[in-house]
PDB file of N, CA and C in Angstrom:
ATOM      1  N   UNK A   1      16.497  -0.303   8.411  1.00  0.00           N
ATOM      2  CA  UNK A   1      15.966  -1.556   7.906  1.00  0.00           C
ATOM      3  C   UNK A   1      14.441  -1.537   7.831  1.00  0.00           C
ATOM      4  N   UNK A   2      13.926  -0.744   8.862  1.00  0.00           N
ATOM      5  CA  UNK A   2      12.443  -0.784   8.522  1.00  0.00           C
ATOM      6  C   UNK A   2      12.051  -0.081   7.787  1.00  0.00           C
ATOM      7  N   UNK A   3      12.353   0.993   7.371  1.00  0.00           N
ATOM      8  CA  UNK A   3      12.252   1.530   6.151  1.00  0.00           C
ATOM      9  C   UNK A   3      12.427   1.171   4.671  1.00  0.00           C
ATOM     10  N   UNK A   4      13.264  -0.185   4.487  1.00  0.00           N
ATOM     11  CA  UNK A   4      13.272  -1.100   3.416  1.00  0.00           C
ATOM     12  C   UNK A   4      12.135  -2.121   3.657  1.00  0.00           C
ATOM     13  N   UNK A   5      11.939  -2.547   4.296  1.00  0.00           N
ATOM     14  CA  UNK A   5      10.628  -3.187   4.689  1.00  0.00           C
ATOM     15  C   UNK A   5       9.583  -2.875   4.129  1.00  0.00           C
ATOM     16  N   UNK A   6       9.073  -1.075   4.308  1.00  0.00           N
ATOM     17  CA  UNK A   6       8.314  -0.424   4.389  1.00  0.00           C
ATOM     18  C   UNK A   6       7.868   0.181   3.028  1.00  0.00           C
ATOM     19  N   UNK A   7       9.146   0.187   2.156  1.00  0.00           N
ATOM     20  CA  UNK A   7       9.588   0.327   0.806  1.00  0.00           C
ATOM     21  C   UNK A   7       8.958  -0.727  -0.199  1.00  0.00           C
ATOM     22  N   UNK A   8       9.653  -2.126   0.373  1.00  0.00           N
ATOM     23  CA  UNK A   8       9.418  -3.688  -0.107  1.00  0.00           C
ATOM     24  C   UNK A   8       7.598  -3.532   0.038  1.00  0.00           C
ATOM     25  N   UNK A   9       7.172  -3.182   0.938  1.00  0.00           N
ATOM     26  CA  UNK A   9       5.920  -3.284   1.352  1.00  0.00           C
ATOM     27  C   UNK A   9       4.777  -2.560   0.179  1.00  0.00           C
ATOM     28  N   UNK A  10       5.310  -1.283  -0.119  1.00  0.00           N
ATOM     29  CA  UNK A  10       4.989  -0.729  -0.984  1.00  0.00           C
ATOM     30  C   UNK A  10       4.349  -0.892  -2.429  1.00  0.00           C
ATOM     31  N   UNK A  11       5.947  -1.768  -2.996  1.00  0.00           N
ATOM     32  CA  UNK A  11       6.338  -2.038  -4.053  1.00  0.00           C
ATOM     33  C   UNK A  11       5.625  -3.579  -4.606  1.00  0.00           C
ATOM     34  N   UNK A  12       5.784  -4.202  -3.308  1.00  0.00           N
ATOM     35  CA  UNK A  12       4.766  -5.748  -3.443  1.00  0.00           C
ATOM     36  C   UNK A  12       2.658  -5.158  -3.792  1.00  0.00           C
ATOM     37  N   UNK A  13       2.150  -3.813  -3.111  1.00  0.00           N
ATOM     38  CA  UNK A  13       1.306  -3.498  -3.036  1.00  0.00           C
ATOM     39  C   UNK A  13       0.632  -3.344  -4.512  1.00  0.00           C
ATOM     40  N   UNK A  14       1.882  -2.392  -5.346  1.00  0.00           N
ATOM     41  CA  UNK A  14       1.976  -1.797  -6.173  1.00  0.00           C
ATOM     42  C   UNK A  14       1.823  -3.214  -7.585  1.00  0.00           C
ATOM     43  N   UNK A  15       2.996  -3.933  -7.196  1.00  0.00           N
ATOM     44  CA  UNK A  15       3.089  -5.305  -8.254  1.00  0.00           C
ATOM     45  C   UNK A  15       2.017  -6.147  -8.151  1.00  0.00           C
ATOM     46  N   UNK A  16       1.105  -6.011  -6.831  1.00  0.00           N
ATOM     47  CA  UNK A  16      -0.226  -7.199  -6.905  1.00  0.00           C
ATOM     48  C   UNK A  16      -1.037  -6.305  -7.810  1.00  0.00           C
ATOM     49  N   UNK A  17      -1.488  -5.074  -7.780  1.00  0.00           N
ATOM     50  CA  UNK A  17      -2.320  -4.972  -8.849  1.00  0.00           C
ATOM     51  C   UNK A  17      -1.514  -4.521 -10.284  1.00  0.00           C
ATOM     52  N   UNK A  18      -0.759  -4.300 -10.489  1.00  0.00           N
ATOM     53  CA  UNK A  18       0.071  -4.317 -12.210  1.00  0.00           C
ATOM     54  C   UNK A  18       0.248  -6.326 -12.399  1.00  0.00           C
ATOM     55  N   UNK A  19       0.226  -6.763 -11.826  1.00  0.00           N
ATOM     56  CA  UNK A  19       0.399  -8.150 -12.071  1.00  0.00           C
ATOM     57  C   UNK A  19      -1.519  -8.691 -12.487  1.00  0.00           C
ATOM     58  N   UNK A  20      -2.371  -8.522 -11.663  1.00  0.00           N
ATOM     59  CA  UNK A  20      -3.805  -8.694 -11.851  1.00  0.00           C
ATOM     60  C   UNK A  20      -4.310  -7.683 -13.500  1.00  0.00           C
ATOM     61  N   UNK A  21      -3.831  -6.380 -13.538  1.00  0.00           N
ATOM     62  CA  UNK A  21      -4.222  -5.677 -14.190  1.00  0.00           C
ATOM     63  C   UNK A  21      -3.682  -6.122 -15.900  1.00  0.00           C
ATOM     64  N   UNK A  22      -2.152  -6.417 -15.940  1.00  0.00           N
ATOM     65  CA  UNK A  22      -1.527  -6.619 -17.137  1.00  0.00           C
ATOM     66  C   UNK A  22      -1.153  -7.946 -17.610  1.00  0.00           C
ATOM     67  N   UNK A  23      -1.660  -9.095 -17.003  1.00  0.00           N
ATOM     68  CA  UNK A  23      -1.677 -10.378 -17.532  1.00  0.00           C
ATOM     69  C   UNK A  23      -2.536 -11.173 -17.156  1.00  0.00           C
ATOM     70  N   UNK A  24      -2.461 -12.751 -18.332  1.00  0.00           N
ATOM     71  CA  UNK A  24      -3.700 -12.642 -18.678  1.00  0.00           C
ATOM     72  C   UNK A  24      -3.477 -14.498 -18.295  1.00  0.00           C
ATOM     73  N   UNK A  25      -3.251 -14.638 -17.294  1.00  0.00           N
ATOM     74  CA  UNK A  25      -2.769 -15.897 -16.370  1.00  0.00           C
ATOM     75  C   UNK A  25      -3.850 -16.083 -15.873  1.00  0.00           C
ATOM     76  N   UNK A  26      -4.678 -16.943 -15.787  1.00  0.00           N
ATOM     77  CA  UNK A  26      -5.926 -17.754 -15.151  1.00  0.00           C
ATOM     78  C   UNK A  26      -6.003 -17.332 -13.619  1.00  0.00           C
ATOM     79  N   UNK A  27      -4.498 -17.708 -12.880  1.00  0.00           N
ATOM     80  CA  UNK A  27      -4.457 -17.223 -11.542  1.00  0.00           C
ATOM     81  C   UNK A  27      -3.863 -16.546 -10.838  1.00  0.00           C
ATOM     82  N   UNK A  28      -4.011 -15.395 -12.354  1.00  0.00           N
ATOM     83  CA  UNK A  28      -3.252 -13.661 -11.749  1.00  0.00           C
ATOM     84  C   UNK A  28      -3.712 -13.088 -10.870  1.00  0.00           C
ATOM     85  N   UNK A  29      -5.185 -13.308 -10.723  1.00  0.00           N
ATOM     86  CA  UNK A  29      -6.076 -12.711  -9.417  1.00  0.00           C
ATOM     87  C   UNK A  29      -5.574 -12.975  -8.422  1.00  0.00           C
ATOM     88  N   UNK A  30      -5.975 -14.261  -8.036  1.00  0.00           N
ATOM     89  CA  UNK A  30      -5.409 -14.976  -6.646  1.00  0.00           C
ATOM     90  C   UNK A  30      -3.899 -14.060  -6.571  1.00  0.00           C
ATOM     91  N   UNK A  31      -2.842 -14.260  -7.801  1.00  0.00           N
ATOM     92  CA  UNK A  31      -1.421 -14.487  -7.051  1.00  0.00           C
ATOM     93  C   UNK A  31      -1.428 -12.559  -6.527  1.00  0.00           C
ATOM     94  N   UNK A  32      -2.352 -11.905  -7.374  1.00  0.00           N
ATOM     95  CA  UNK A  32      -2.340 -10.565  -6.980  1.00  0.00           C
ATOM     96  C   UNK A  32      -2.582  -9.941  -5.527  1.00  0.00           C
ATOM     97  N   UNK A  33      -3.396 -10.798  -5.323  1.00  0.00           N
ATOM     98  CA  UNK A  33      -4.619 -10.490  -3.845  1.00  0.00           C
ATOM     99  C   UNK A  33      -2.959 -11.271  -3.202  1.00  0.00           C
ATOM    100  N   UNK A  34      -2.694 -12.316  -3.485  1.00  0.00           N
ATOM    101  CA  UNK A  34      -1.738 -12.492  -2.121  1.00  0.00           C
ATOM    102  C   UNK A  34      -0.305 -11.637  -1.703  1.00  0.00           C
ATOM    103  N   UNK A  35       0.047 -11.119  -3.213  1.00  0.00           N
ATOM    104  CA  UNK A  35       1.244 -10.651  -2.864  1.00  0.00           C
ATOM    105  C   UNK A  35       0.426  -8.911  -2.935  1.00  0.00           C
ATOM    106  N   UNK A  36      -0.292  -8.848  -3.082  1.00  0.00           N
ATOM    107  CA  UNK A  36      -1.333  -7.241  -2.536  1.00  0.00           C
ATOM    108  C   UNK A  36      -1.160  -7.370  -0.750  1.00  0.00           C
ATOM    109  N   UNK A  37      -1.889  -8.509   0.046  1.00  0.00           N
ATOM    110  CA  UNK A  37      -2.026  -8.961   1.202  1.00  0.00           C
ATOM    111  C   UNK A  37      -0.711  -8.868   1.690  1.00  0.00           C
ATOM    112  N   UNK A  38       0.534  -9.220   1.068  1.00  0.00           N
ATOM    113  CA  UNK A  38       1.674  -9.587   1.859  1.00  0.00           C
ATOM    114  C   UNK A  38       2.232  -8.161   2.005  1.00  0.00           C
ATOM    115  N   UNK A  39       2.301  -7.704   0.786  1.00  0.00           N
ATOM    116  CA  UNK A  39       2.292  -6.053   0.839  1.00  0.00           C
ATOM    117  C   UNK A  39       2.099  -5.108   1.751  1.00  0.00           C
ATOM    118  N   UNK A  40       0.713  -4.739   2.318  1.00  0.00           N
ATOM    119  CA  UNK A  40       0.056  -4.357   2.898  1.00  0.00           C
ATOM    120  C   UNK A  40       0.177  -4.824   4.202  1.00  0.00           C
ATOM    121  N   UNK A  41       0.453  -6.059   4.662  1.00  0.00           N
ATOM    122  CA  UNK A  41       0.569  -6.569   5.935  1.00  0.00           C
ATOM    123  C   UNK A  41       1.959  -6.040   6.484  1.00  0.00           C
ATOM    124  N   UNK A  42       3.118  -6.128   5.433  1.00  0.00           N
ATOM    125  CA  UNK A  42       4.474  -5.242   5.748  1.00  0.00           C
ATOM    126  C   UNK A  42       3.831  -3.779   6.475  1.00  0.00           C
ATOM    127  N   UNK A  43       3.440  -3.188   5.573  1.00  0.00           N
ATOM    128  CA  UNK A  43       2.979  -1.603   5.575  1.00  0.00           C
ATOM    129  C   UNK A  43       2.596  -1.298   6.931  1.00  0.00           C
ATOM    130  N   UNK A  44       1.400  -2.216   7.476  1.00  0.00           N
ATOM    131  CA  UNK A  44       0.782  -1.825   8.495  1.00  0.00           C
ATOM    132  C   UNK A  44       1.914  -2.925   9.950  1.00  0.00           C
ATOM    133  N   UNK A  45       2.489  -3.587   9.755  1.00  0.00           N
ATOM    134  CA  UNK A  45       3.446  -3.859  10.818  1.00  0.00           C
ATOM    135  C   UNK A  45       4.502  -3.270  11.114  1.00  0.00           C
ATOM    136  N   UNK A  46       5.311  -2.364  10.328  1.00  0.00           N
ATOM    137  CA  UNK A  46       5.907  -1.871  10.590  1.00  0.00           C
ATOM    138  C   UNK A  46       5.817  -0.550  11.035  1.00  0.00           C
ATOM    139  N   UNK A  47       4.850  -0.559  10.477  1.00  0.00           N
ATOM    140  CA  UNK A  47       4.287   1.619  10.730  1.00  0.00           C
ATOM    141  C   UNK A  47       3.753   0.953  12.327  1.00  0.00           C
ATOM    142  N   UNK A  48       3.207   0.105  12.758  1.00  0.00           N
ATOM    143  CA  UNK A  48       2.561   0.153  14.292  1.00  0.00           C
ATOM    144  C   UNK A  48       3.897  -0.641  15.112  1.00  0.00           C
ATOM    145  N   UNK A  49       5.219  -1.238  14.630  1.00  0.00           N
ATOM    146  CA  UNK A  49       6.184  -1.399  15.438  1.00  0.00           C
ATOM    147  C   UNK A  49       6.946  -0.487  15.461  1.00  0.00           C
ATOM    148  N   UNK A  50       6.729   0.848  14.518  1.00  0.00           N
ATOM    149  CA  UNK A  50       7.662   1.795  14.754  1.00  0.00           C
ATOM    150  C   UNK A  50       8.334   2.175  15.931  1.00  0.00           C
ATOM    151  N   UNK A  51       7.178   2.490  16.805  1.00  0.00           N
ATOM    152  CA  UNK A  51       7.107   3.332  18.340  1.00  0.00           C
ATOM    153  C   UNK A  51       6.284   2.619  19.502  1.00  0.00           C
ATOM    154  N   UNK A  52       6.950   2.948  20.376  1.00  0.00           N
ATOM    155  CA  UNK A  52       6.087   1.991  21.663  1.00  0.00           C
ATOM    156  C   UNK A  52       4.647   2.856  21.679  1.00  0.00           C
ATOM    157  N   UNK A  53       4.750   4.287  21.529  1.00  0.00           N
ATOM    158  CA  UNK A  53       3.085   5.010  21.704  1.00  0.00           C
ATOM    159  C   UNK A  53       2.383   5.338  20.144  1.00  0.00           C
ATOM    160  N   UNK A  54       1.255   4.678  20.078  1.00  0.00           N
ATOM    161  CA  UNK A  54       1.003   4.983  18.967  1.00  0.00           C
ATOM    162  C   UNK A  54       0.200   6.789  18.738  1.00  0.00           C
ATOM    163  N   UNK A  55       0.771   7.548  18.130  1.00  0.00           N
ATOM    164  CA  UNK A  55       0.484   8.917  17.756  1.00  0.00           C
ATOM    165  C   UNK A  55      -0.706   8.718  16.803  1.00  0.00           C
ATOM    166  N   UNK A  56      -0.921  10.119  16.441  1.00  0.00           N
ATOM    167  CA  UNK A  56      -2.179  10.738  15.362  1.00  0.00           C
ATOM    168  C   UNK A  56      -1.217  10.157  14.406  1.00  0.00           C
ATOM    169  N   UNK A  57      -0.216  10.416  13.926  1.00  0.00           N
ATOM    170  CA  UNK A  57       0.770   9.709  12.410  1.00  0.00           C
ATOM    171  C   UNK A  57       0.339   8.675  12.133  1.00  0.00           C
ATOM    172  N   UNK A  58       0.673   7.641  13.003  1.00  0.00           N
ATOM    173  CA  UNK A  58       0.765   6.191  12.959  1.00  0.00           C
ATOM    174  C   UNK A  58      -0.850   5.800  12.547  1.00  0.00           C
ATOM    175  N   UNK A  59      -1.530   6.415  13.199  1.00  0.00           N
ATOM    176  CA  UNK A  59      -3.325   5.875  12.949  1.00  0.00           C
ATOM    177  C   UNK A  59      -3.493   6.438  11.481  1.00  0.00           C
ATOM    178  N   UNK A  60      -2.999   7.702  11.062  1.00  0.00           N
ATOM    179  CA  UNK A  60      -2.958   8.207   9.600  1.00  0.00           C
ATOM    180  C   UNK A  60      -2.651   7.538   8.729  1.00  0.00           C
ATOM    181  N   UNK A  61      -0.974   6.990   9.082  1.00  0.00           N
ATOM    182  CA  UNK A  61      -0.742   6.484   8.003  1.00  0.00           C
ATOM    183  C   UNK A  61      -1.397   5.240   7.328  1.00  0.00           C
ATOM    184  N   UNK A  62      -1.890   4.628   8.623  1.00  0.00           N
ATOM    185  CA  UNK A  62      -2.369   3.154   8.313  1.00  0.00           C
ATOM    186  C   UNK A  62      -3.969   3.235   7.779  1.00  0.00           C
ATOM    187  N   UNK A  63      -4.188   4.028   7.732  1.00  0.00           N
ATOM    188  CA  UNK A  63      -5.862   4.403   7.379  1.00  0.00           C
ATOM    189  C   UNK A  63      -5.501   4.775   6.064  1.00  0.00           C
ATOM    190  N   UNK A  64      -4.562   5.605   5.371  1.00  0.00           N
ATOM    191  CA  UNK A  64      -3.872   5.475   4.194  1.00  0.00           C
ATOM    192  C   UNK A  64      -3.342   4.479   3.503  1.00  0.00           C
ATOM    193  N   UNK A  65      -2.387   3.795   4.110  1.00  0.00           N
ATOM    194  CA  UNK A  65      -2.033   2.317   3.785  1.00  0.00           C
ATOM    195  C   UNK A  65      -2.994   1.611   3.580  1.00  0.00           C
ATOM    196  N   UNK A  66      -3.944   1.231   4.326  1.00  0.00           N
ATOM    197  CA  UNK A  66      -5.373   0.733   3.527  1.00  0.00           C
ATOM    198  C   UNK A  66      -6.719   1.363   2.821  1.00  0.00           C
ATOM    199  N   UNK A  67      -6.412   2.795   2.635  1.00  0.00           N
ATOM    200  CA  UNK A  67      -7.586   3.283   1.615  1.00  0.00           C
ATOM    201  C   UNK A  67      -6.484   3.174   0.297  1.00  0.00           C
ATOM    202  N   UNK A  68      -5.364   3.588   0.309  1.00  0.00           N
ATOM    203  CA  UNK A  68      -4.118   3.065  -0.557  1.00  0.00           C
ATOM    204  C   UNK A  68      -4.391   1.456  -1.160  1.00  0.00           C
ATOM    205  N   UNK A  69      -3.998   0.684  -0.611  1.00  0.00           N
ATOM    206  CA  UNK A  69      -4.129  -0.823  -0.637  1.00  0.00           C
ATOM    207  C   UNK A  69      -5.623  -1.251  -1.246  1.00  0.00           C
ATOM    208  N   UNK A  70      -6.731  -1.062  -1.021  1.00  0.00           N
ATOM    209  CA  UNK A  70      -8.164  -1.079  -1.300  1.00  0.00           C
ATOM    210  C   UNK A  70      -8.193  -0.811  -2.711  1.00  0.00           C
ATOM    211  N   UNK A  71      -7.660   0.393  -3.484  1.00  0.00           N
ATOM    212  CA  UNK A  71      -7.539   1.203  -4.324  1.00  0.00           C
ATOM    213  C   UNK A  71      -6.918   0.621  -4.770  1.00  0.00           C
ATOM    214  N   UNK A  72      -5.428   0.092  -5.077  1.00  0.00           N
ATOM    215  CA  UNK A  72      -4.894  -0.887  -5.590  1.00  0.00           C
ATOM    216  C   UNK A  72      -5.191  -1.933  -6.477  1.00  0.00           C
ATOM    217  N   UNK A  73      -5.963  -2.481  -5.248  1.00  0.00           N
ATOM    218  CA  UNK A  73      -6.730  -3.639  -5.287  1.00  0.00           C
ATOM    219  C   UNK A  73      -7.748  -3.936  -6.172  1.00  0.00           C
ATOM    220  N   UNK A  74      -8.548  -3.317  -6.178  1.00  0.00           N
ATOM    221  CA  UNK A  74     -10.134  -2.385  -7.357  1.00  0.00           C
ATOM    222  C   UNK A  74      -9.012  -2.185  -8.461  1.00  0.00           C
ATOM    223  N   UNK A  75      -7.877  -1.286  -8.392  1.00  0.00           N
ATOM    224  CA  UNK A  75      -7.414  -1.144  -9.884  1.00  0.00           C
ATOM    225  C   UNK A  75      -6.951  -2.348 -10.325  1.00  0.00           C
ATOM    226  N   UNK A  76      -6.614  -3.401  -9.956  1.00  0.00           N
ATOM    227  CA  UNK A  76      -5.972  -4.485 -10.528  1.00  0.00           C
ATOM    228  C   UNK A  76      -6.694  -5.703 -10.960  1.00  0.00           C
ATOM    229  N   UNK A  77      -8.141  -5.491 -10.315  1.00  0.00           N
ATOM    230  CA  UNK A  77      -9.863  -6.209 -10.634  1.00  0.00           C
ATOM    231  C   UNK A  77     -10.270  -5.294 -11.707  1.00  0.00           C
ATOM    232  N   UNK A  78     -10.348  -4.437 -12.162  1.00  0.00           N
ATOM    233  CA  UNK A  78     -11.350  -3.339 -12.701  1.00  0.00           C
ATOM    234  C   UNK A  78     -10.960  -3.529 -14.319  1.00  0.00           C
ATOM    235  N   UNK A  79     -12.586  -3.649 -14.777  1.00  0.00           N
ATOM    236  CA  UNK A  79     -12.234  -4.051 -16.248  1.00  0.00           C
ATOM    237  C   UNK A  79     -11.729  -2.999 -17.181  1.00  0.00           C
ATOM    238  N   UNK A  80     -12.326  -1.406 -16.857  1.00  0.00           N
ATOM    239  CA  UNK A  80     -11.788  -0.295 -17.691  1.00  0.00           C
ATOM    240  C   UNK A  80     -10.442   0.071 -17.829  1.00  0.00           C
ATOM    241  N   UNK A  81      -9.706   0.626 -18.681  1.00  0.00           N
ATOM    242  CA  UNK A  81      -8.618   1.191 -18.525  1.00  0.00           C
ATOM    243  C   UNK A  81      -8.590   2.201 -18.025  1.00  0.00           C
ATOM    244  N   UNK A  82      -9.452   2.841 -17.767  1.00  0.00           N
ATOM    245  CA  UNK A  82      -9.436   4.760 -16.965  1.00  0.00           C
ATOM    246  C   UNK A  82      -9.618   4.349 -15.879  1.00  0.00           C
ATOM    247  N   UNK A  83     -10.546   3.338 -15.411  1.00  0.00           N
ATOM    248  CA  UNK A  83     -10.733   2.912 -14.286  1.00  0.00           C
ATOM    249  C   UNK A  83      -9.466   2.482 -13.589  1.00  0.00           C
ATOM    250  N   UNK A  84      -8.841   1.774 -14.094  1.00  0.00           N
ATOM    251  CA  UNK A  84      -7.422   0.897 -14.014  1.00  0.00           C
ATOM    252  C   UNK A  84      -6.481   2.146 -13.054  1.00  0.00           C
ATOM    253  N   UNK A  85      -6.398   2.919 -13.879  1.00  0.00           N
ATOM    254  CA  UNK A  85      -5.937   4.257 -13.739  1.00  0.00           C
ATOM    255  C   UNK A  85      -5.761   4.987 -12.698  1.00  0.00           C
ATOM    256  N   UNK A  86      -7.329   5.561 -12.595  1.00  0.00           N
ATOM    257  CA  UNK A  86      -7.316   6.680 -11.644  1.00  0.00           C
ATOM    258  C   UNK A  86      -7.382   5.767 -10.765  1.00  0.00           C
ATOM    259  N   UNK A  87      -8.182   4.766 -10.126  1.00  0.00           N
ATOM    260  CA  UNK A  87      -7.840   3.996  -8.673  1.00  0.00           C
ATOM    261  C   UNK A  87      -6.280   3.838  -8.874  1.00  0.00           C
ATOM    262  N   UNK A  88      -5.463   3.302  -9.541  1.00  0.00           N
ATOM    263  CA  UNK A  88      -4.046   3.418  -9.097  1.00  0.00           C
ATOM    264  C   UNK A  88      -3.064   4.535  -9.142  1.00  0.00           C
ATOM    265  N   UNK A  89      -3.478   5.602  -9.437  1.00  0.00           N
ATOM    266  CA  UNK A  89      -2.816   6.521  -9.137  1.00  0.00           C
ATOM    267  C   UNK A  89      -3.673   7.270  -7.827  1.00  0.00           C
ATOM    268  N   UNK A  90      -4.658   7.398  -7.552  1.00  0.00           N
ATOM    269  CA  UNK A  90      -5.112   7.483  -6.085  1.00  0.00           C
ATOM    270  C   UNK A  90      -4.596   6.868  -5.201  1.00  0.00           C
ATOM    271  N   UNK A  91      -4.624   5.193  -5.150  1.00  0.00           N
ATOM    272  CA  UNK A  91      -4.264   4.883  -3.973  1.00  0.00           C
ATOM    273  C   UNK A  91      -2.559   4.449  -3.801  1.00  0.00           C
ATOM    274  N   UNK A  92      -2.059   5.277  -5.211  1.00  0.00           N
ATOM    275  CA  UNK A  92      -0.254   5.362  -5.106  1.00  0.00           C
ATOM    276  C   UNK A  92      -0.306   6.444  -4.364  1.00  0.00           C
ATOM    277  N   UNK A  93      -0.623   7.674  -4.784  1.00  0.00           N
ATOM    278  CA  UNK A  93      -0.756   8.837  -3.584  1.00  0.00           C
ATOM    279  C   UNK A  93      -1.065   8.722  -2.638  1.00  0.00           C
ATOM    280  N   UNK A  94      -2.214   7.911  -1.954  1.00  0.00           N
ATOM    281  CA  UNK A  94      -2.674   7.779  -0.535  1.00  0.00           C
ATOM    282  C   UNK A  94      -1.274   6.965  -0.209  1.00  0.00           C
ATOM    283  N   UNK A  95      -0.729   6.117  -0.641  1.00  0.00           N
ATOM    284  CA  UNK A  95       0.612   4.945  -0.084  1.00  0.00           C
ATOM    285  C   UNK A  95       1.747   6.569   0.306  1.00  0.00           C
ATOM    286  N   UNK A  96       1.577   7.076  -1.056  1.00  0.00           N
ATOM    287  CA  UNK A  96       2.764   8.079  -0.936  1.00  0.00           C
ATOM    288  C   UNK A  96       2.318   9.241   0.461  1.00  0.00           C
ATOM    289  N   UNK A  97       1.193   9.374   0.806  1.00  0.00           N
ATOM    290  CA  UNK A  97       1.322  10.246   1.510  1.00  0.00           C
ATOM    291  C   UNK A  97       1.399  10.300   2.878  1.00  0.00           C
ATOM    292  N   UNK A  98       1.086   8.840   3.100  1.00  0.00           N
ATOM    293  CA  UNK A  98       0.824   7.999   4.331  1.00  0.00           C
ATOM    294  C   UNK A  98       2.259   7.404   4.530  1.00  0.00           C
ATOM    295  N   UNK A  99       3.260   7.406   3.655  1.00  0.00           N
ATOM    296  CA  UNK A  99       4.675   6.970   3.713  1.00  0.00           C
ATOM    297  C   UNK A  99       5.650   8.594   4.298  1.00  0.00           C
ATOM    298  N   UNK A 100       4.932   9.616   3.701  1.00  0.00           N
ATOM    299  CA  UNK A 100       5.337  10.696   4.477  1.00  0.00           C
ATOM    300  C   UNK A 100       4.967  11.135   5.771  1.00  0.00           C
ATOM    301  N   UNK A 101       3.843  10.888   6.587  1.00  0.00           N
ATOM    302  CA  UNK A 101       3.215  11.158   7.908  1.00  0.00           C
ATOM    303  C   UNK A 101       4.119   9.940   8.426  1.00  0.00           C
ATOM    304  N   UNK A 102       4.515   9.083   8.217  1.00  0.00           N
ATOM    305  CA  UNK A 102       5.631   7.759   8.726  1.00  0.00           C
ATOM    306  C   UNK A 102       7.255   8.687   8.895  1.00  0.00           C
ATOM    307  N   UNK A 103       7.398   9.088   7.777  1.00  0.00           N
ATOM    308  CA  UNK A 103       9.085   9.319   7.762  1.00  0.00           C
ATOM    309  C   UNK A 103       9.465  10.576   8.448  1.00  0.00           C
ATOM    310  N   UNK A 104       8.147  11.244   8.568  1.00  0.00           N
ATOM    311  CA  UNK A 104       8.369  12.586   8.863  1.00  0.00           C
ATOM    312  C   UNK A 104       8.773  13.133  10.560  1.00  0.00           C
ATOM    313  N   UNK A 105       9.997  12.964  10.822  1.00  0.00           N
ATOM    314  CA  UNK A 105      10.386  13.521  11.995  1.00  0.00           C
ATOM    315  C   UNK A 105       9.828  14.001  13.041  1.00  0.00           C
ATOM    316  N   UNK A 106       9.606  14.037  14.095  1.00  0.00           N
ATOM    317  CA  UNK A 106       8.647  14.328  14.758  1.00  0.00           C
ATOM    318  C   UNK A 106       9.602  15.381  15.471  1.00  0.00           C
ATOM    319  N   UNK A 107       9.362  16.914  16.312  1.00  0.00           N
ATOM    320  CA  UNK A 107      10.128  17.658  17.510  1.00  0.00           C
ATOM    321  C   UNK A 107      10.178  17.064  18.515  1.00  0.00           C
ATOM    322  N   UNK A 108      11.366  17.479  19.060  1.00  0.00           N
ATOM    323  CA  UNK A 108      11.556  16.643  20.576  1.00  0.00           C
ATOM    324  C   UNK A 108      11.406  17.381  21.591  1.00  0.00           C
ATOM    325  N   UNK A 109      10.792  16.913  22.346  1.00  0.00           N
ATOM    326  CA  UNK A 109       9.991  18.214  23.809  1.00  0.00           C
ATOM    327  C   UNK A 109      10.947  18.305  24.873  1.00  0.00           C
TER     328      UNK A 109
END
């Protein structure tokens, strides 16, 4: 279940800036930044309720989750289309890679 969470979390991140970026609604900004915020607030609660000790992962991922999220964010404000762009495919990769240091199994001692 937290992994749908974590998913949902993602995907809300992803829709605040394609929602800011591709329509042309007076208070697409605002509704972007909030469901960006709600996004992102999933991301980083669940990655730090994962585990009672927080590891090197957990501080990774969430430093990702918000250079991810930031990036987003700028792409869904940003007047260029290249601009638009490369910040959202950067900070989809930082989400994506910071979603792998999360899922990724840890050895058992």
């Amino acid at each position: 279940m937290k992994n749908a969470v974590k998913i949902i979390g993602i995907i809300l991140l992803v829709a605040g800036s394609v929602i800011s970026a591709f329509t042309d609604i007076a208070v697409a900004d605002y509704i972007s930044i909030a469901v960006a915020a709600l996004g992102f607030a999933l991301l980083i609660a669940t990655t730090l309720n994962k585990s009672e000790k927080k590891t090197w992962k957990e501080i990774v991922a969430v430093i990702l989750f918000a250079v991810g999220g930031l990036l987003c964010g700028f792409a869904g404000l940003a007047e260029s289309t290249i601009t638009q762009v490369i910040t959202l495919v950067a900070g989809a990769v930082a989400l994506i890679i910071g979603l792998i240091a999360t899922f990724k199994p840890t050895k058992a001692n």
